[in-house]
Protein backbone atom coordinates (compact mmCIF):
# COMPACT_ATOMS: atom_id res chain seq x y z
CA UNK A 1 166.84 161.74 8.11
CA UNK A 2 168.74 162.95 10.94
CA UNK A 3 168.18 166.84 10.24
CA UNK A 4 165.07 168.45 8.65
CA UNK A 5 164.70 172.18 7.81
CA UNK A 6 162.30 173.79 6.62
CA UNK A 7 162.72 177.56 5.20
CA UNK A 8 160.12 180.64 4.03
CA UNK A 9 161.99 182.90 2.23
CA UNK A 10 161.10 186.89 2.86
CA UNK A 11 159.88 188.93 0.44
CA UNK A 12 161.00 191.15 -2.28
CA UNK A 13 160.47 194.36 -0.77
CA UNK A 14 158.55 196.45 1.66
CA UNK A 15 154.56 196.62 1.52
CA UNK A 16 152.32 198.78 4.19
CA UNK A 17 151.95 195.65 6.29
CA UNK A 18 156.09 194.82 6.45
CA UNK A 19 156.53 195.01 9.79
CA UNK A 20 153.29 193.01 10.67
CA UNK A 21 155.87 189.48 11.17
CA UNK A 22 153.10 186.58 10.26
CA UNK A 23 154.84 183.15 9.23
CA UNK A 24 152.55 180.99 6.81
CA UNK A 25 151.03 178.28 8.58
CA UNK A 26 152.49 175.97 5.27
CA UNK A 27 156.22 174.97 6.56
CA UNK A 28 155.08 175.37 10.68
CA UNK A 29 152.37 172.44 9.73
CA UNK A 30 154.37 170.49 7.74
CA UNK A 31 157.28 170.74 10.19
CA UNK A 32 154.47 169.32 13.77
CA UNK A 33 153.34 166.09 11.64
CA UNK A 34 157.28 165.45 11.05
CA UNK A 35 157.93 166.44 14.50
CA UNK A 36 155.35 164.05 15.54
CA UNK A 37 156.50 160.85 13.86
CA UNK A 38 159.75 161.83 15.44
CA UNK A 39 161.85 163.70 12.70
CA UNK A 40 164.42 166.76 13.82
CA UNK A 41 162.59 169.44 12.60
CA UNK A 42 163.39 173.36 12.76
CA UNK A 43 161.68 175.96 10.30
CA UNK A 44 162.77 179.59 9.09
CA UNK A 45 160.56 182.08 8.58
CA UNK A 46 162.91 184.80 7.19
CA UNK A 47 160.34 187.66 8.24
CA UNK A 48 160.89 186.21 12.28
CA UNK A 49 164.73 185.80 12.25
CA UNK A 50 167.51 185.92 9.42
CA UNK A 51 168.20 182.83 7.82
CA UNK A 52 171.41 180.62 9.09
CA UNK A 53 173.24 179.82 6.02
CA UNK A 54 175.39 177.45 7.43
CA UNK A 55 172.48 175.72 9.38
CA UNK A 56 170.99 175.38 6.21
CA UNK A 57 174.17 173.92 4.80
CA UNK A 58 174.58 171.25 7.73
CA UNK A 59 171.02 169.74 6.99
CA UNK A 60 170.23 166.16 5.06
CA UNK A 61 167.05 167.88 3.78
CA UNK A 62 165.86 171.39 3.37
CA UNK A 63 161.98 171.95 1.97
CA UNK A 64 161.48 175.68 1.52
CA UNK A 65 157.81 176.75 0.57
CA UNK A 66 157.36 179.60 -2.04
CA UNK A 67 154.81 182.08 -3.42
CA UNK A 68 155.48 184.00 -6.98
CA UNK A 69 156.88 187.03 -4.97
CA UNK A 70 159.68 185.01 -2.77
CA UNK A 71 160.32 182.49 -5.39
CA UNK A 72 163.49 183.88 -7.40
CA UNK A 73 165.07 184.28 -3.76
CA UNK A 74 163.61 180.64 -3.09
CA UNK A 75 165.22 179.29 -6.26
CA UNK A 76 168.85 181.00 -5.49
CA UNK A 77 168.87 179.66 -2.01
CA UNK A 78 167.94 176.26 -3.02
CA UNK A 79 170.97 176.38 -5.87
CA UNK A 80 173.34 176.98 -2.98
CA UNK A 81 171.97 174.40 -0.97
CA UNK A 82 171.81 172.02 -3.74
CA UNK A 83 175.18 172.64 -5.24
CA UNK A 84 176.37 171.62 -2.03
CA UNK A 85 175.31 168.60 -1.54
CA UNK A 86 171.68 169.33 0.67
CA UNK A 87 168.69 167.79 -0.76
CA UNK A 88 166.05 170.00 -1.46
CA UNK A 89 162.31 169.95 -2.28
CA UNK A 90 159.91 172.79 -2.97
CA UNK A 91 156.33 173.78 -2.33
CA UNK A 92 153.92 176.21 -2.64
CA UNK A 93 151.37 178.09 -4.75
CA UNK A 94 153.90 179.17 -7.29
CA UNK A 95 156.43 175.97 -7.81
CA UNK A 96 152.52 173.97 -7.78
CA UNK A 97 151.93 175.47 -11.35
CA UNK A 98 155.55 176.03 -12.59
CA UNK A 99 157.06 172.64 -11.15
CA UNK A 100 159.28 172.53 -14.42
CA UNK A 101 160.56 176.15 -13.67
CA UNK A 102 161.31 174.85 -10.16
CA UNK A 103 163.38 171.94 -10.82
CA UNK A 104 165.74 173.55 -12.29
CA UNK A 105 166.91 174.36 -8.92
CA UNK A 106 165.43 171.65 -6.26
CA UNK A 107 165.42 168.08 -6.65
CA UNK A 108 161.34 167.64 -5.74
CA UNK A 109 158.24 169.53 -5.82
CA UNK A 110 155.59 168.98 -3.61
CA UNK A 111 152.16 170.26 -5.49
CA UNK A 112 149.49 171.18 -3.72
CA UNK A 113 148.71 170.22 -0.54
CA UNK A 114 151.47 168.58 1.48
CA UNK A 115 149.41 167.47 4.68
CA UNK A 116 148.91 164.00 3.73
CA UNK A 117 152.01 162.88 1.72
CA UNK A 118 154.71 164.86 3.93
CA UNK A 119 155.55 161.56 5.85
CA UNK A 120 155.58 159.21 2.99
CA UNK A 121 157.61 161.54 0.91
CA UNK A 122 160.30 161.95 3.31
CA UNK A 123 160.52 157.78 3.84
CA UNK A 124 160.29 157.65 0.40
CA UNK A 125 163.34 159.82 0.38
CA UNK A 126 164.89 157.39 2.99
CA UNK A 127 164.41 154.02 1.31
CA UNK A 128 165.29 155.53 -1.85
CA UNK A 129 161.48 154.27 -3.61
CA UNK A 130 158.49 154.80 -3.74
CA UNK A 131 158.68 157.80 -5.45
CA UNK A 132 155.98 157.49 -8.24
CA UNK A 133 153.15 156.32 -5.75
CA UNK A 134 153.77 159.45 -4.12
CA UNK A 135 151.00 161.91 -5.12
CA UNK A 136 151.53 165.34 -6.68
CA UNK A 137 155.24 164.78 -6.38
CA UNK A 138 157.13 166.32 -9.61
CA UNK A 139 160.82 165.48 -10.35
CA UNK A 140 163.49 164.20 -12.22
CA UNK A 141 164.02 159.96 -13.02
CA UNK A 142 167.10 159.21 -13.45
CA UNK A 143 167.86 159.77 -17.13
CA UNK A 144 167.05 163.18 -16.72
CA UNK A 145 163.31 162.79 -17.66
CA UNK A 146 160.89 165.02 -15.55
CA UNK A 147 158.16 163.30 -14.96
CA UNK A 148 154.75 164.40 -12.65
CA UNK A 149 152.49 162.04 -10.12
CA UNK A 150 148.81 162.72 -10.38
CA UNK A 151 147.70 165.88 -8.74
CA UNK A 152 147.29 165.04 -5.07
CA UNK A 153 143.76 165.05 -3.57
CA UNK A 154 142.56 168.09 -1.16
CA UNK A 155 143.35 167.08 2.58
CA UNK A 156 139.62 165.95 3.04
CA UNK A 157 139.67 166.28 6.73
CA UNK A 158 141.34 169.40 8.21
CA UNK A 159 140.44 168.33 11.79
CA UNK A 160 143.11 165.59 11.27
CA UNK A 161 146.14 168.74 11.15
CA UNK A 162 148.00 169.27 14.18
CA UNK A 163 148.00 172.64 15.93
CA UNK A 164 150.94 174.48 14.79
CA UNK A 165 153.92 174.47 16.95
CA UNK A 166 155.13 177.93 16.86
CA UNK A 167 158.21 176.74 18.96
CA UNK A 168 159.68 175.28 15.83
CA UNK A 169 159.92 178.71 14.45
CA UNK A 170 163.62 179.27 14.70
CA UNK A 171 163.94 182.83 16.68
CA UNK A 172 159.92 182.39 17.85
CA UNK A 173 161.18 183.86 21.10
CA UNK A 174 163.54 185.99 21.15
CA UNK A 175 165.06 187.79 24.01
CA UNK A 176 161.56 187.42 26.52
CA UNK A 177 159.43 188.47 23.23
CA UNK A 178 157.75 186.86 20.61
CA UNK A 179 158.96 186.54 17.13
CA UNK A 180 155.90 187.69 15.60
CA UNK A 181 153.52 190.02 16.90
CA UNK A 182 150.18 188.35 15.83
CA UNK A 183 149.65 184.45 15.34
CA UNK A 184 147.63 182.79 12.15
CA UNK A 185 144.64 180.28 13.61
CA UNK A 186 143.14 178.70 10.62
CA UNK A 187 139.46 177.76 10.88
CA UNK A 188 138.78 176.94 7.26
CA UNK A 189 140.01 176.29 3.52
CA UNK A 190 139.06 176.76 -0.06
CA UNK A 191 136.71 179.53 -1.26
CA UNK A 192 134.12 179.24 -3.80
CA UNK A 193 134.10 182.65 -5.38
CA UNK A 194 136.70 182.21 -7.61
CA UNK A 195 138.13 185.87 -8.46
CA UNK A 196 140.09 185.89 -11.80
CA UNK A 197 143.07 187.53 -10.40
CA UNK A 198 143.25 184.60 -7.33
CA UNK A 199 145.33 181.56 -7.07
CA UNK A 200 143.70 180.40 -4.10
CA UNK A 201 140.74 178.04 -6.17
CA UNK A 202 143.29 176.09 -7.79
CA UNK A 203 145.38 175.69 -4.57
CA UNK A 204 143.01 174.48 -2.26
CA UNK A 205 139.64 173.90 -3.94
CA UNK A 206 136.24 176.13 -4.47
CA UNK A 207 134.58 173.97 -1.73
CA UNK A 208 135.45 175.17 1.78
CA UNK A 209 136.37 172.28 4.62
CA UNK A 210 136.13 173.73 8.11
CA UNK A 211 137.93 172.90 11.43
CA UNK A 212 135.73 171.78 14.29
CA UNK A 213 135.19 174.55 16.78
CA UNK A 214 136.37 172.49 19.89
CA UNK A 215 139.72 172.73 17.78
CA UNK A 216 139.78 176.17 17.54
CA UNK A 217 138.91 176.61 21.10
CA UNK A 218 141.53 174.96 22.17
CA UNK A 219 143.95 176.16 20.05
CA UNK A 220 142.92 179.58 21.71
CA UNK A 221 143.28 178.20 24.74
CA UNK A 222 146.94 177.80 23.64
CA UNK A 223 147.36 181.26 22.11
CA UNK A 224 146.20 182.79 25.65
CA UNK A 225 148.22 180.23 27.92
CA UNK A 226 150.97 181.33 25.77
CA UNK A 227 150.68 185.10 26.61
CA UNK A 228 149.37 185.90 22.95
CA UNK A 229 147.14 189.04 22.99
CA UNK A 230 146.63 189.06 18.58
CA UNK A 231 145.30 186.46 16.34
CA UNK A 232 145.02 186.33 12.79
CA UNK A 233 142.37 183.96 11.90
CA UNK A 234 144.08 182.22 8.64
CA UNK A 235 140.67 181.55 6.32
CA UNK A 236 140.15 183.27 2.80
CA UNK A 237 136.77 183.93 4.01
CA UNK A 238 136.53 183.92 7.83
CA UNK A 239 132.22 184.31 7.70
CA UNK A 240 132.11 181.41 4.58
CA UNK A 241 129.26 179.94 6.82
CA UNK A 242 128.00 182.61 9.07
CA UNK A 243 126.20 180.29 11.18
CA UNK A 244 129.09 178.56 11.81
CA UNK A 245 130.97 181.41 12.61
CA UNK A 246 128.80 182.90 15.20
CA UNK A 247 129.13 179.60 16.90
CA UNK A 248 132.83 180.05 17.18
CA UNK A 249 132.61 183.24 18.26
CA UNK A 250 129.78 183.14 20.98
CA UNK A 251 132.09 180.50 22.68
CA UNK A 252 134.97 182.59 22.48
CA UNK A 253 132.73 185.25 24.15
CA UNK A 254 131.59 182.33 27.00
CA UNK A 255 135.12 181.12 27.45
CA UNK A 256 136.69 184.53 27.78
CA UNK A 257 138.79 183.52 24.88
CA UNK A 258 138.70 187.03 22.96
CA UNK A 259 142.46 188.48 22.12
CA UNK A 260 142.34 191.35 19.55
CA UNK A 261 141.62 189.39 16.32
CA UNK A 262 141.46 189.92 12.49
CA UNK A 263 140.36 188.56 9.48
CA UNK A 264 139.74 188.14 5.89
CA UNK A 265 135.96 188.80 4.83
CA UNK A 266 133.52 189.68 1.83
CA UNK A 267 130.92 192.22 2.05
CA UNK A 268 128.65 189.94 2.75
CA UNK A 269 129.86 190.42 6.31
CA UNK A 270 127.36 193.53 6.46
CA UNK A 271 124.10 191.29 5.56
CA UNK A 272 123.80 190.08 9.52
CA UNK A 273 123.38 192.28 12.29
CA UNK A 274 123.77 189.47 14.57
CA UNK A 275 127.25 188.24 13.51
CA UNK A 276 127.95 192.17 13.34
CA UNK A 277 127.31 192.17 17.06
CA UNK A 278 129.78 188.96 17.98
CA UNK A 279 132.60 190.62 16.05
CA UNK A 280 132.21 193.46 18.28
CA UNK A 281 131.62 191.80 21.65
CA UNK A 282 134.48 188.98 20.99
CA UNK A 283 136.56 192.22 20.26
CA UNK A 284 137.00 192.38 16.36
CA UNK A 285 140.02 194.47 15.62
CA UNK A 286 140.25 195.12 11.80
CA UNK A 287 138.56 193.31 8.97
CA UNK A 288 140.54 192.76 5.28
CA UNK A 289 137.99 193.17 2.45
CA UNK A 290 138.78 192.74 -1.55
CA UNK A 291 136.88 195.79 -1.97
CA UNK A 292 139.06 195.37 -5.46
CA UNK A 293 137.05 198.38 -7.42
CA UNK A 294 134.53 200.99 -7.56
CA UNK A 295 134.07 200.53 -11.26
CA UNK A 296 131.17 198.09 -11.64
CA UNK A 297 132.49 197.10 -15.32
CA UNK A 298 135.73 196.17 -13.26
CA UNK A 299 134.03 194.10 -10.68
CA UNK A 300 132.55 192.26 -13.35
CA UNK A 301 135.54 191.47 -14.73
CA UNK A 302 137.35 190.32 -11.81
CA UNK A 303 134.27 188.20 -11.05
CA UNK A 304 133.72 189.87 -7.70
CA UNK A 305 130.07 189.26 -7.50
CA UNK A 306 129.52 192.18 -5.58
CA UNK A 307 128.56 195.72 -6.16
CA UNK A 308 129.56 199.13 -5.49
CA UNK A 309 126.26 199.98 -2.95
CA UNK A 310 127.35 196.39 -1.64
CA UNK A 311 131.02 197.86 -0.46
CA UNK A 312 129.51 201.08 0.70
CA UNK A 313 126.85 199.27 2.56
CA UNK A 314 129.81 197.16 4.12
CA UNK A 315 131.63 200.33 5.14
CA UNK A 316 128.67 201.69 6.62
CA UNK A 317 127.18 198.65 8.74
CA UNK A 318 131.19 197.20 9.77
CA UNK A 319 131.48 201.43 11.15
CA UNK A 320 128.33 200.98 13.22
CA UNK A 321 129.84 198.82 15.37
CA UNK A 322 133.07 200.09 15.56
CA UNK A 323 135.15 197.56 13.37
CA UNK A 324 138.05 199.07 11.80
CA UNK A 325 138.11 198.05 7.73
CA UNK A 326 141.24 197.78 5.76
CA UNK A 327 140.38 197.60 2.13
CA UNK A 328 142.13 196.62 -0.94
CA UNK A 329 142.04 197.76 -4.27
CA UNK A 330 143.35 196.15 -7.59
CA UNK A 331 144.17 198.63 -10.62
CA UNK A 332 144.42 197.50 -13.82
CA UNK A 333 141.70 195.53 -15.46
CA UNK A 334 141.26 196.31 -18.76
CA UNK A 335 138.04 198.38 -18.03
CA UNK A 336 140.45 200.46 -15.68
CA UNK A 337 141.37 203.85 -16.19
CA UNK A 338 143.36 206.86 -15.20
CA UNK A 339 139.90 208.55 -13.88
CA UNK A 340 139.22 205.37 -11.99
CA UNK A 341 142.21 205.54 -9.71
CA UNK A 342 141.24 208.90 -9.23
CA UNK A 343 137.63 208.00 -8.23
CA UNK A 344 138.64 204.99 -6.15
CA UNK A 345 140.82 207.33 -4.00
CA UNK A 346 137.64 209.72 -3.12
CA UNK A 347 135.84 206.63 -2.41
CA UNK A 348 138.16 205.35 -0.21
CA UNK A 349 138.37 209.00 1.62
CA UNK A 350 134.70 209.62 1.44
CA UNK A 351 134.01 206.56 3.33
CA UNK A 352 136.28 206.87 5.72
CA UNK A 353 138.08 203.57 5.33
CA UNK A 354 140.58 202.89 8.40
CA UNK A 355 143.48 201.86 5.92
CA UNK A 356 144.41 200.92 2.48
CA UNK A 357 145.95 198.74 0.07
CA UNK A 358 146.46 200.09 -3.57
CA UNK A 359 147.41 196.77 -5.44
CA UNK A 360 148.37 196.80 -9.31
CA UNK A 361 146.81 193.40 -10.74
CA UNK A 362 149.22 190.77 -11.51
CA UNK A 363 149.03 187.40 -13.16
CA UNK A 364 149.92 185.08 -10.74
CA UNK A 365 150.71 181.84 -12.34
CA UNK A 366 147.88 179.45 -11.60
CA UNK A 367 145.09 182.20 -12.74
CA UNK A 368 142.68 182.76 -15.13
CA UNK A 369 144.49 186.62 -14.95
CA UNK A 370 147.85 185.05 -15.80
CA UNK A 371 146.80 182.69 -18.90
CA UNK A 372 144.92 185.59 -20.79
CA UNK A 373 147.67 187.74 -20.47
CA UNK A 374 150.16 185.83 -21.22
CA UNK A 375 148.44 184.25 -24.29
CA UNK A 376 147.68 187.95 -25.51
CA UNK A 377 151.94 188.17 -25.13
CA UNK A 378 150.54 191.20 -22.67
CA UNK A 379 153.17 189.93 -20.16
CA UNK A 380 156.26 192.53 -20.01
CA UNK A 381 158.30 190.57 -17.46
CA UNK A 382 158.77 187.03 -15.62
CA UNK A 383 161.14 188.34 -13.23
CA UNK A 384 159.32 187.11 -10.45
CA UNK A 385 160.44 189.01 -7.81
CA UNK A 386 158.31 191.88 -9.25
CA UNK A 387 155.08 189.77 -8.77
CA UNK A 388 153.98 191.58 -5.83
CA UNK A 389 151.56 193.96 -6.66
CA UNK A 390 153.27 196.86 -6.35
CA UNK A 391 154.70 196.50 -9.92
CA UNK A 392 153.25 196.71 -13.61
CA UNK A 393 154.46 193.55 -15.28
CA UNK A 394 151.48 193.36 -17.95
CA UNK A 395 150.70 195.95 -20.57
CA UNK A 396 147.19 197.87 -19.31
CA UNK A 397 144.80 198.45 -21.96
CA UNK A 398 142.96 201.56 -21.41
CA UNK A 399 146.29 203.12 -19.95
CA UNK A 400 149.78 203.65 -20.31
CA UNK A 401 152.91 201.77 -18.17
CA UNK A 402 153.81 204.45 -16.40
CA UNK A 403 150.58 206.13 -15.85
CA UNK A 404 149.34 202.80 -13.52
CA UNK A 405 152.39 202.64 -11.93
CA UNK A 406 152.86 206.06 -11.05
CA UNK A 407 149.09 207.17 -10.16
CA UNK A 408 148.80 203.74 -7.85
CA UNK A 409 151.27 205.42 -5.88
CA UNK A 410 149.64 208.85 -6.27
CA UNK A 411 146.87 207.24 -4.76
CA UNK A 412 148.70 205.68 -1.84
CA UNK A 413 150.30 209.01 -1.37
CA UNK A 414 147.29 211.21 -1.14
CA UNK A 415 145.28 208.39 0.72
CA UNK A 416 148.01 208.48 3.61
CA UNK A 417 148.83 212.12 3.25
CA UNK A 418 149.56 214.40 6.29
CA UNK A 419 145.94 216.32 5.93
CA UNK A 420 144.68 212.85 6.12
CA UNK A 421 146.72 212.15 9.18
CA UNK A 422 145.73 215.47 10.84
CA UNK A 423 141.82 214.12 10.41
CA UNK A 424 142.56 211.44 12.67
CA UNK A 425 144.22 213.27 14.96
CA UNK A 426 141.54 215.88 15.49
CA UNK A 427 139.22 212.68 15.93
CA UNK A 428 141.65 211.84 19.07
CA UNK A 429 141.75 208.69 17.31
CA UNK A 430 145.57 207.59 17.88
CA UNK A 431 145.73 204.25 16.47
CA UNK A 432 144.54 205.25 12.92
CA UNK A 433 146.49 208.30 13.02
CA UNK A 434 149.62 206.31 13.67
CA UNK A 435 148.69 203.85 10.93
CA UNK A 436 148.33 206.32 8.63
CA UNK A 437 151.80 208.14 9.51
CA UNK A 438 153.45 204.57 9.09
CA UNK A 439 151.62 204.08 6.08
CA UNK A 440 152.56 206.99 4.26
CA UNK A 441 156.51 206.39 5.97
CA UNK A 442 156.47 203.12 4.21
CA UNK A 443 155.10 204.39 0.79
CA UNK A 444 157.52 207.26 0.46
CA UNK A 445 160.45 204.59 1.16
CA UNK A 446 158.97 202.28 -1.46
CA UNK A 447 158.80 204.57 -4.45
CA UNK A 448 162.27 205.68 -3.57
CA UNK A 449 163.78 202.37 -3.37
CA UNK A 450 162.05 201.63 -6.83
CA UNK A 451 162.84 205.39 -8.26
CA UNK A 452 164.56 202.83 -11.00
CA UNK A 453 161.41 201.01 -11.84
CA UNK A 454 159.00 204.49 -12.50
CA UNK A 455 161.51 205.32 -14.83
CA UNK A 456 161.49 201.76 -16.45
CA UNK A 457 157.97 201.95 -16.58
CA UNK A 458 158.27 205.78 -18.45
CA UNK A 459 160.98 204.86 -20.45
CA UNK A 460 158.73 201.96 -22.56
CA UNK A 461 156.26 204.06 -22.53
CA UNK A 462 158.03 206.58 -24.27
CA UNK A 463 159.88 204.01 -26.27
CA UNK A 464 156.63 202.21 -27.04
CA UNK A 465 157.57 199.00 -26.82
CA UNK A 466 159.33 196.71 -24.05
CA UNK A 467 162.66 197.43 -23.34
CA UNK A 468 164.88 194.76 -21.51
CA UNK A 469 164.62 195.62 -17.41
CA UNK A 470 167.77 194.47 -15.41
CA UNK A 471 166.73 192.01 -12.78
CA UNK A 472 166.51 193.00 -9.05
CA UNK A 473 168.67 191.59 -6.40
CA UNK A 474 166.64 190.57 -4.08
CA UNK A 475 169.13 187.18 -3.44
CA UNK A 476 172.41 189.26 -3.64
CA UNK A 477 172.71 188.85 -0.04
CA UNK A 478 172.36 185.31 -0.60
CA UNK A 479 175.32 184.57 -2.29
CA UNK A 480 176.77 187.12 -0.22
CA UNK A 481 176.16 184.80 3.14
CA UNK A 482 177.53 181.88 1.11
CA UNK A 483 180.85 183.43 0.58
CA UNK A 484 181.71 184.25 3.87
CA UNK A 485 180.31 181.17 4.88
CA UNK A 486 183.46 180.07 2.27
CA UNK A 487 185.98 182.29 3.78
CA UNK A 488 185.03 181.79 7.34
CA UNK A 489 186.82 178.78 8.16
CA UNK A 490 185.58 178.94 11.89
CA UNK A 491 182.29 178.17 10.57
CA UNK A 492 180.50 175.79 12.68
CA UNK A 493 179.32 173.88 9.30
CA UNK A 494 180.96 173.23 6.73
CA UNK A 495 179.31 173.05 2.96
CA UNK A 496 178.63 169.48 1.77
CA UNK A 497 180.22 167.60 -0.98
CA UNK A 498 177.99 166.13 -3.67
C-alpha cells in the first residue's frame, strides 16, 4: 500500500457545540500504528479542513470511520470512491451494527475495535488472504456471499495505543494556528452504566480499561510543548475510579501540567469533596453531565441510576467550587410529556446551569432504545442523517410529533433567550454571557434551516399517520466535488479505473 487515507466525514448539520472543531481519536489512532509500521498515512477530519476529493481519488485505500449521524454522507463518499476504482473499508459505531447496510457501499467493515487488527487487515489486503482469520472483519467472498468473522475482542491493554499524532490531521495547522481549538486525551474506555438510549456498552464494553498515568503525563507534556492551552479528556466517564483520577490530577497539579480542561462525568462527581478540590486547583473548565431528565419515572426508564436531588446536589457542590456544568437533556421517553419539557426548562434556569443541551431521544442502532422501537414499528424514518438528536424519528407516546419537536426547541429558545443573556451580563460574567448569545445564534439558525422538518413533523400529525419525508442533502456537495473533479481536466488526480 503505497497511499493510505483515512477520512471522518462532518456532520449533518449545526448543533450548539459546531464550532467547537474536535476530531475523534478513531481514524488519528488508527492512522500512528500504520504510520508506525511504516505505511503513508494522512487522515481527514472534515470538521478541521474540507475534504480533497481528488486526494481521496489518488489513494490505494481509503478507511473512513462513521457514526449514525455522518453515515449517509459516509456511504455517498465511499460510492464515489469505490466506483472509481479506490478500495474502501468502513468503521465505526454505526457500520459495527449495520455492516450489511454498509457494504452496500465499501468493500470491508471493520467492527468494533480496530486497534489490534488494523495492521493485519491492511497486509491481509496486500497479500490478497487472510481475510477470514481476520477478526470482526465483515465483507463480501467472492460469489457475492457476505459473510462476518467473529466479533473481535476489546483491545485488552490500552497502554499498548500510541499517542495520537495530531500532525496526520490533514490542515492540523493551518496558517500559524491550530486546526482545532481543543485536543481529545483519552484516559479510559468502556462504561458500566449502560443507559438504554447509549451505544457506547456494546462498542467498547461495560468494564472500563484505563491508561497508565505516566501515559497521560506525558502525553500532556506533548499537548503543552505543542503550545496547546485546551484539552478534552476523551473518557465516557472521566471520575470512573475516583481514586484513580485524583492521582492523575494531583500530578498534573505537581508537574504544572494544567491547560483549561473538560470532561464527561456522572453526578457522582459531587459525592467527593476532595476530587471537587483537584478539579478546581488543576483548573477544571466545564464538566458534561447526562443530567438526561427531571422526571424520576424517565430516569428510570433510561436506566440512569440517579435521581433528581442527585442532579441538584451535583449542580450545587460542582458551583461551590466554581466549575462551570453543561448539562444535557433527552426528551422523549415514553413517560415524557409536554409539561415535562416545560419543567425541565425551569430546572435548568432555577439552577443556574452554565449551558445546555436539549436532545430528542433517538434509537441509535446498537441500543436497547433502537430495538424496542423499531420492533413496536415506532420508527418513522431511517434516513440517517436525521439521527442526531435534534430530530423526531420515532413516534412519542404520551405526545404528539410536532409537539416534541417544536417545544425541544421552545426550550432551547427560552433557555438561551436574551433576558437570560442579560442575567449573565449583570453578573459581569462574560464568558457565559457570550455562550449563551452563541447559543441562542446557533438555535435560531437551526430551526430555520429545518423550517421544512417542523412542518413535516405537523403535517403527520395532522395527517395522523406517516407521510413519506424527502431525504436531506447532506452529500449533495459530494457529488458536486466529484463533477468538477470530472470537468476539471487540470486536476492533479485523476479518478481510477476499476
Amino acid at each position: 500500500m503505497t497511499k493510505i487515507i483515512f477520512i471522518e466525514p462532518k456532520p449533518p448539520d449545526l448543533h450548539v457545540y459546531a464550532r467547537m472543531r474536535l476530531p475523534r481519536l478513531g481514524t488519528v489512532l488508527l492512522s500512528t500504528i500504520l504510520k508506525k509500521e511504516g505505511y503513508n498515512v494522512m487522515t481527514y477530519v472534515e470538521q478541521c479542513a474540507d475534504l480533497d476529493l481528488a486526494d481521496a481519488l489518488s489513494a490505494d485505500l481509503v478507511g473512513i470511520s462513521t457514526i449514525t449521524s455522518t453515515s449517509k454522507r459516509s456511504y455517498e463518499i465511499a460510492k464515489v470512491l469505490r466506483e472509481n476504482g479506490v478500495t474502501v473499508f468502513m468503521g465505526g459505531p454505526h457500520v459495527t451494527y449495520v455492516p450489511d447496510e454498509a457494504l452496500e457501499y465499501c468493500d470491508y467493515v471493520l467492527r468494533g475495535e480496530a486497534d489490534d487488527n488494523i495492521v493485519d487487515f491492511i497486509k491481509a489486503l496486500e497479500s490478497g488472504t487472510g481475510f477470514e482469520e481476520i477478526q470482526g472483519l465483515s465483507y463480501r467472498k467472492k460469489n457475492g456471499e457476505i459473510f462476518h468473522n467473529p466479533k473481535v475482542p476489546l483491545c485488552k491493554d490500552i497502554n499498548t495505543l500510541p499517542i495520537p499524532d495530531f500532525k496526520l490531521i490533514k490542515g492540523f495547522e493551518n496558517e500559524g494556528g491550530k486546526a482545532f481549538t481543543i485536543t481529545p486525551i483519552m484516559t479510559s474506555r468502556g462504561c458500566p452504566y449502560d443507559c438504554s438510549f447509549c451505544s457506547v456498552t456494546s462498542m467498547f464494553g461495560q468494564k472500563y480499561r484505563f491508561r497508565s498515568t505516566e501515559l497521560i503525563i506525558e502525553e500532556l507534556k506533548l499537548h503543552k510543548e505543542n503550545g496547546g492551552k485546551w484539552v478534552f479528556f476523551y473518557d465516557d466517564n472521566f471520575i470512573a475510579n475516583r481514586e484513580r483520577t485524583k492521582e492523575l490530577l494531583t500530578e498534573m497539579i505537581k508537574q504544572d501540567l494544567t491547560p483549561n480542561w473538560t470532561a464527561q462525568v456522572r453526578v457522582e462527581v459531587a459525592k467527593d469533596d476532595e476530587l471537587l478540590d483537584l478539579f478546581k486547583r488543576s483548573n477544571c473548565h466545564t464538566v458534561y453531565i447526562g443530567l438526561e431528565s427531571v422526571n424520576p419515572e424517565t430516569l428510570k426508564l433510561y436506566n440512569k441510576k440517579q435521581t433528581v436531588a442527585d442532579i441538584e446536589h451535583c449542580i450545587s457542590r460542582l458551583h461551590k467550587y466554581n466549575v462551570r456544568i453543561h448539562g444535557m437533556f433527552v426528551f422523549g421517553s415514553d413517560t415524557d410529556t409536554v409539561d415535562t419539557i416545560h419543567k425541565t426548562v425551569k430546572f435548568a434556569k432555577k439552577n443556574d446551569l452554565d449551558s445546555v443541551q436539549f436532545l430528542i431521544l433517538t434509537p441509535l442502532p446498537g441500543t436497547r432504545t433502537y430495538n424496542d422501537l423499531d420492533k413496536e414499528g415506532r420508527i418513522i424514518s431511517k434516513d440517517w442523517s436525521l439521527y442526531d438528536a435534534h430530530h423526531v424519528v420515532f413516534e412519542p407516546k404520551l405526545m404528539s410529533y410536532f409537539e416534541l419537536q417544536n417545544e425541544t426547541f421552545k426550550a432551547t429558545r427560552e433557555f438561551y433567550s436574551i433576558p437570560q443573556i442579560l442575567k449573565r451580563a449583570a453578573r459581569l460574567d462574560l464568558f457565559n454571557c457570550g455562550l449563551k448569545a452563541y447559543g441562542r445564534g446557533v438555535a435560531k439558525t437551526w430551526i430555520k434551516k429545518n423550517q421544512y422538518f417542523f412542518d413535516y413533523t405537523h403535517a403527520i400529525t395532522t395527517a395522523g399517520k406517516t407521510i413519506e419525508l424527502a431525504a436531506k442533502k447532506t452529500a449533495e456537495d459530494i457529488k458536486e466535488k466529484y463533477s468538477e473533479i470530472q470537468l476539471n481536466s487540470s486536476s492533479s488526480a485523476q479518478p481510477k479505473t476499476p
